[in-house]
Protein backbone atom coordinates (compact mmCIF):
# COMPACT_ATOMS: atom_id res chain seq x y z
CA UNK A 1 -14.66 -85.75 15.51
CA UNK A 2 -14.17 -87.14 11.70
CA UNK A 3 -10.67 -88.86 11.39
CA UNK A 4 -8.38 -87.02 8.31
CA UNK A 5 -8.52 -89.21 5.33
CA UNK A 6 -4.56 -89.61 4.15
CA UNK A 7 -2.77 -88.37 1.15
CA UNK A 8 0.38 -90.30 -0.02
CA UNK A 9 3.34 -88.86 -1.73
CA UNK A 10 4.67 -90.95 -4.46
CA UNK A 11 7.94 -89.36 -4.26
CA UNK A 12 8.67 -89.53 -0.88
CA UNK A 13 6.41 -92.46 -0.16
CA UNK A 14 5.06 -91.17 3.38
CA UNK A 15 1.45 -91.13 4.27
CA UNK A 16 0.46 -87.56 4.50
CA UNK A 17 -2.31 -86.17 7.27
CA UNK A 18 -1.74 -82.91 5.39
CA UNK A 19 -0.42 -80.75 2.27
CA UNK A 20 0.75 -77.48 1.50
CA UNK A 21 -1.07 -74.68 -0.65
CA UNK A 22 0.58 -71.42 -1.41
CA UNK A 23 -1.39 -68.92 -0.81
CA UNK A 24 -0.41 -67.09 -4.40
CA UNK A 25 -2.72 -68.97 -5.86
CA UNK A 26 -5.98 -67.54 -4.35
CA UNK A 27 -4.53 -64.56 -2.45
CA UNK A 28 -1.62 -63.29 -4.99
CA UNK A 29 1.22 -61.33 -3.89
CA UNK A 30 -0.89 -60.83 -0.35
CA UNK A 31 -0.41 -64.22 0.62
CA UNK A 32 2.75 -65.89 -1.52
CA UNK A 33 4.71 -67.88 0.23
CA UNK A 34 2.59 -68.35 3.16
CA UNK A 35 1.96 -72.17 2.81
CA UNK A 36 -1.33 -73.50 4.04
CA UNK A 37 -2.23 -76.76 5.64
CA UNK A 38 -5.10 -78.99 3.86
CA UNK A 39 -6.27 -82.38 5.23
CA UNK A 40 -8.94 -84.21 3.89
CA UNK A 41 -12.10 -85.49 5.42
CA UNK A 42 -15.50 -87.08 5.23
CA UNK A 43 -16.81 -83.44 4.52
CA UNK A 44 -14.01 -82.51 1.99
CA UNK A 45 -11.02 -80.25 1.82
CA UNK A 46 -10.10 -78.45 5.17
CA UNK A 47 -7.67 -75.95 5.86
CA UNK A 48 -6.21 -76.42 9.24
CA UNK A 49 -3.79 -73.63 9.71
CA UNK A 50 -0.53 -72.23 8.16
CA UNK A 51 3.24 -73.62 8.26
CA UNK A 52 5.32 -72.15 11.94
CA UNK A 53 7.00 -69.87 9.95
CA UNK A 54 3.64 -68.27 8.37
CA UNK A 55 1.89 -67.94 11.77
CA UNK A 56 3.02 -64.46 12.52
CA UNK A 57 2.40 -63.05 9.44
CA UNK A 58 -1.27 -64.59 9.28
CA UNK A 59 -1.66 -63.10 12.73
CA UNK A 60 -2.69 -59.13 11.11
CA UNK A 61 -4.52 -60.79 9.02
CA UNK A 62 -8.38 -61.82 9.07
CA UNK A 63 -8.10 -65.58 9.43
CA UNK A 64 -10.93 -66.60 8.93
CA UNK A 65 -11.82 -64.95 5.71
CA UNK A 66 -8.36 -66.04 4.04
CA UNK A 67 -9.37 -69.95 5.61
CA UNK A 68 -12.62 -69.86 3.60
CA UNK A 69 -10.86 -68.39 0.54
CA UNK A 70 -8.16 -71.47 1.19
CA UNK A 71 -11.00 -74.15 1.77
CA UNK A 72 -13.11 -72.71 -1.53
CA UNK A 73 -10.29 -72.79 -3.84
CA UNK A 74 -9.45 -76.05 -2.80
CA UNK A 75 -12.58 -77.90 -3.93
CA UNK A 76 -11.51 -77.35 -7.33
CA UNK A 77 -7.44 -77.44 -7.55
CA UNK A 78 -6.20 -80.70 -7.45
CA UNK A 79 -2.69 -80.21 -6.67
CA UNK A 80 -0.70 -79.53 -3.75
CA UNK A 81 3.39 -79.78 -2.04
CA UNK A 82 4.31 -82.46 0.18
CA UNK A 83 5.56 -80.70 3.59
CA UNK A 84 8.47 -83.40 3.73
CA UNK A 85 10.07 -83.66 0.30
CA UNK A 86 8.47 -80.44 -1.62
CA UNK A 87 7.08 -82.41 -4.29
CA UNK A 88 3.74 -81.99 -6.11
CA UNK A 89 1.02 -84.37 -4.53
CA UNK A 90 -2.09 -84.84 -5.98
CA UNK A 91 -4.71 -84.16 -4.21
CA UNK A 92 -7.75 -87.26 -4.14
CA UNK A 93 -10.92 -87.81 -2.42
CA UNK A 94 -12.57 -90.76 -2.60
């Protein structure tokens, strides 16, 4: 199993195994508000679920499809939230 690269959050100055997307941005007014979870790895940007209080909500929907949409949209937007302090955290691979 590849090991998570880490994000860090200037702000809050954690080290991050994940950030937030809102899912507005690739699945508009379907999907706002449900936050999903990216990590990074050797292989890129991975989604890796949804916030708790998304996971019910996410459950009539077809998960893997909207993961793939996530994971897609992700190789080219830079910018996520930090799931501690809510603060925009850019998003770099090395």
């Amino acid at each position: 199993m590849i090991k998570p690269a880490k994000i860090f959050c200037d702000n809050c100055e954690k080290e991050l195994d994940f950030v937030l997307i809102d899912g507005y941005l690739f699945g508009d007014r379907l999907l706002e508000g449900v936050m999903f979870k990216i990590s990074l790895s050797e292989n890129g940007r991975t989604c890796i679920g949804v916030d708790s209080e998304s996971e019910v909500y996410m459950k009539q929907l077809n998960w893997k499809y909207w993961k793939k949409q996530c994971e897609d949209f992700c190789t080219e937007y830079d910018l996520a939230e930090c799931p501690y302090c809510g603060e925009e955290v850019l998003i770099e691979q090395e």
